[in-house]
Protein backbone atom coordinates (compact mmCIF):
# COMPACT_ATOMS: atom_id res chain seq x y z
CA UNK A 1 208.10 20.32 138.27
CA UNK A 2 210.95 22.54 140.18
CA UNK A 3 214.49 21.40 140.21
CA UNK A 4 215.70 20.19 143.69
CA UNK A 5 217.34 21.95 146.34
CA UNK A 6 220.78 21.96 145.88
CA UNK A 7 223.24 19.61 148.12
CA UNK A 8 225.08 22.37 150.06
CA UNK A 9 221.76 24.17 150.80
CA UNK A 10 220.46 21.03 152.70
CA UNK A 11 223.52 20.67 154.10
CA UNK A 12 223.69 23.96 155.56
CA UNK A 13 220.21 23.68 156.68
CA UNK A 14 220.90 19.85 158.92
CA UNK A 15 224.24 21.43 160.06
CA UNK A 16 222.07 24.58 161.07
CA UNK A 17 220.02 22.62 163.18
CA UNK A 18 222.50 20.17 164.55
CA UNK A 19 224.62 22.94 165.94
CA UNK A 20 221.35 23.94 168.20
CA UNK A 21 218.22 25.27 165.70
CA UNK A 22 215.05 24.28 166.01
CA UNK A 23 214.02 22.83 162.30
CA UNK A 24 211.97 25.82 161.61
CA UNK A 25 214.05 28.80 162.67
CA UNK A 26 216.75 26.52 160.54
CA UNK A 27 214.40 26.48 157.21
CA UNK A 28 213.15 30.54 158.28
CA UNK A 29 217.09 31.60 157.96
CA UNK A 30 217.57 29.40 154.99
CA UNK A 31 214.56 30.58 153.11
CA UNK A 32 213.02 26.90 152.52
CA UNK A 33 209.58 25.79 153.65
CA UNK A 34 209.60 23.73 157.34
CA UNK A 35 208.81 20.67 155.96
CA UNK A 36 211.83 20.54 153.69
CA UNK A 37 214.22 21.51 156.59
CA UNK A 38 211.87 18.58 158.47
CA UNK A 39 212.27 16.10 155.92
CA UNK A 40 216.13 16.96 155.73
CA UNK A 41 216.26 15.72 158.78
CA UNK A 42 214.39 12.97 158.67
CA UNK A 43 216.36 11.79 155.76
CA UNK A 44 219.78 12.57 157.22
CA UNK A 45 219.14 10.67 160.92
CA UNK A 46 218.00 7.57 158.45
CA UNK A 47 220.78 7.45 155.93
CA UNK A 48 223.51 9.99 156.72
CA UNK A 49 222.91 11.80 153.47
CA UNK A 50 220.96 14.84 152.87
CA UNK A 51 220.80 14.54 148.67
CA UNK A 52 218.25 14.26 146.75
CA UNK A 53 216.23 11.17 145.64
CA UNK A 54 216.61 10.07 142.39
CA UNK A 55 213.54 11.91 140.09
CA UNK A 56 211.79 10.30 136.72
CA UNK A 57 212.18 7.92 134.80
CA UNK A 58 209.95 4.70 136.13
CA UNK A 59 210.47 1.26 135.33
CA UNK A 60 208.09 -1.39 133.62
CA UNK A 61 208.15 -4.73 135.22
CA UNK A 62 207.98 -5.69 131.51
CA UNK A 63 211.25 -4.58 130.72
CA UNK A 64 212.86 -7.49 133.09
CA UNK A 65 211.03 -9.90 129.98
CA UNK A 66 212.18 -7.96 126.61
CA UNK A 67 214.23 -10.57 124.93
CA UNK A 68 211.64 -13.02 125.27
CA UNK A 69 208.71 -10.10 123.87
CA UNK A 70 210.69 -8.67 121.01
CA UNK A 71 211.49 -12.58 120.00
CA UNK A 72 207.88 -13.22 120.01
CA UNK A 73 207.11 -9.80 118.02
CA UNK A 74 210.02 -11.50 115.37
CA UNK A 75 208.95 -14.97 114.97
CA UNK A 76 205.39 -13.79 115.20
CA UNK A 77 204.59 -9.93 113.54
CA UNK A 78 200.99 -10.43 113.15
CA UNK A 79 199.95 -10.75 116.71
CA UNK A 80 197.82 -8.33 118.53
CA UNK A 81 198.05 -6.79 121.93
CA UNK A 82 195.50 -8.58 123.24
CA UNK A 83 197.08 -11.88 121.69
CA UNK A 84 200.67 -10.95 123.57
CA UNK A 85 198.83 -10.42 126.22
CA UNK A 86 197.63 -13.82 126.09
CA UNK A 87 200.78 -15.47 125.62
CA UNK A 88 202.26 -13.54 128.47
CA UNK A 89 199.51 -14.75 130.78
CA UNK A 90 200.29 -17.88 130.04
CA UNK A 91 203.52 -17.98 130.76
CA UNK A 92 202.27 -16.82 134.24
CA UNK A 93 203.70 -12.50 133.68
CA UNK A 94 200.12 -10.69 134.12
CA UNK A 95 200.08 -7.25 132.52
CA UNK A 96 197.58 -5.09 130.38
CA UNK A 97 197.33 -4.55 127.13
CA UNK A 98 198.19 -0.36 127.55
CA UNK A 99 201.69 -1.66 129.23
CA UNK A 100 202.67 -4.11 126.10
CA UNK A 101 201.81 -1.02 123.66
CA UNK A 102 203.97 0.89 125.88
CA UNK A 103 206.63 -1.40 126.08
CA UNK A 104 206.52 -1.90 122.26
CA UNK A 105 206.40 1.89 122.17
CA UNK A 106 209.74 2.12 123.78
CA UNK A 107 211.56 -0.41 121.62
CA UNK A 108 210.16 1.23 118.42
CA UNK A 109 207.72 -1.17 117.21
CA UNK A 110 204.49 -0.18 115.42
CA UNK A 111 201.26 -1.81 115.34
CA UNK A 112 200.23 -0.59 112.03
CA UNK A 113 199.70 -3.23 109.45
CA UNK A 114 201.01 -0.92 107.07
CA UNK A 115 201.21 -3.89 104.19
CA UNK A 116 197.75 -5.15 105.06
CA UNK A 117 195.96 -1.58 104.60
CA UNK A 118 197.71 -0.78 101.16
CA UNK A 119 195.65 -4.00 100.06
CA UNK A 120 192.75 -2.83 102.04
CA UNK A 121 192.45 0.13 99.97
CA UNK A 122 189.56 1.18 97.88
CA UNK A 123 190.52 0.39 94.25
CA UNK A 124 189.54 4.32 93.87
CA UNK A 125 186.71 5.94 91.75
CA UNK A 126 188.91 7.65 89.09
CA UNK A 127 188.67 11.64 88.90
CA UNK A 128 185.69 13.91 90.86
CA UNK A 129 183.17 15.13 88.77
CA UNK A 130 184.51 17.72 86.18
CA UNK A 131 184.11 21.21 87.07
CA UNK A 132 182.78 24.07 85.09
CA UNK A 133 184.87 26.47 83.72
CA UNK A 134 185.25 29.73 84.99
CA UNK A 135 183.11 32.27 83.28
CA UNK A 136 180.64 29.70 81.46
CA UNK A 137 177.06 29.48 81.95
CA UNK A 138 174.65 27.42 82.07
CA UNK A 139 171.43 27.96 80.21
């Protein structure tokens, strides 16, 4: 994604067209597209301020209930998404499974039941079959 015009070019740009420019002759000298020097605009008659909007970096409506998720993840490990998923509908916060791995995600918390699978583990077959050695043959 392209980094933002900077402040003083917008600036220049409103103050062009405030001193008598149409918007587009304004964004023609300035060497920005029309609908930037029209948006400029827009946003300084609004607010007074020509800067640019904050970029990145969303929020999860989950994040307003962390202490209460990462005290259920300690007092219960072995739950699964869909499990906390459950809980949390109960307690009346609707969400999806994908946002609770995400939050989880964020906070560094793994899924993997890393203990469980070491017992999980095939007990192993000993060695392959033994290999010939090089040069022999067989009869």
């Amino acid at each position: 994604m392209p980094k933002s015009y900077s402040g003083d070019l917008r600036e220049r740009v409103v103050e062009a067209v405030v001193a008598g420019s149409s918007r587009r002759a304004a964004a023609e000298r300035f060497e920005v597209s029309a609908s930037s020097a029209i948006r400029w605009m827009q946003r300084w008659r609004v607010g007074g301020s020509v800067e640019a909007k904050p970029r990145g970096g969303s929020r999860s409506p989950l994040d307003e209930h962390a202490a209460m998720l990462l005290a259920l993840n300690e007092a219960r490990p072995d739950l699964t998404l869909d499990e906390i998923c459950a809980v949390l509908r109960e307690g009346e916060i609707e969400t999806s499974r994908v946002s609770v791995w995400r939050f989880f995600e964020r906070h560094g918390i793994s899924f993997k039941k890393n203990r469980i699978r070491r017992r999980a583990r095939a007990a192993g077959r000993g060695a392959g079959p033994r290999t010939l050695a090089a040069g022999s043959a067989v009869a």
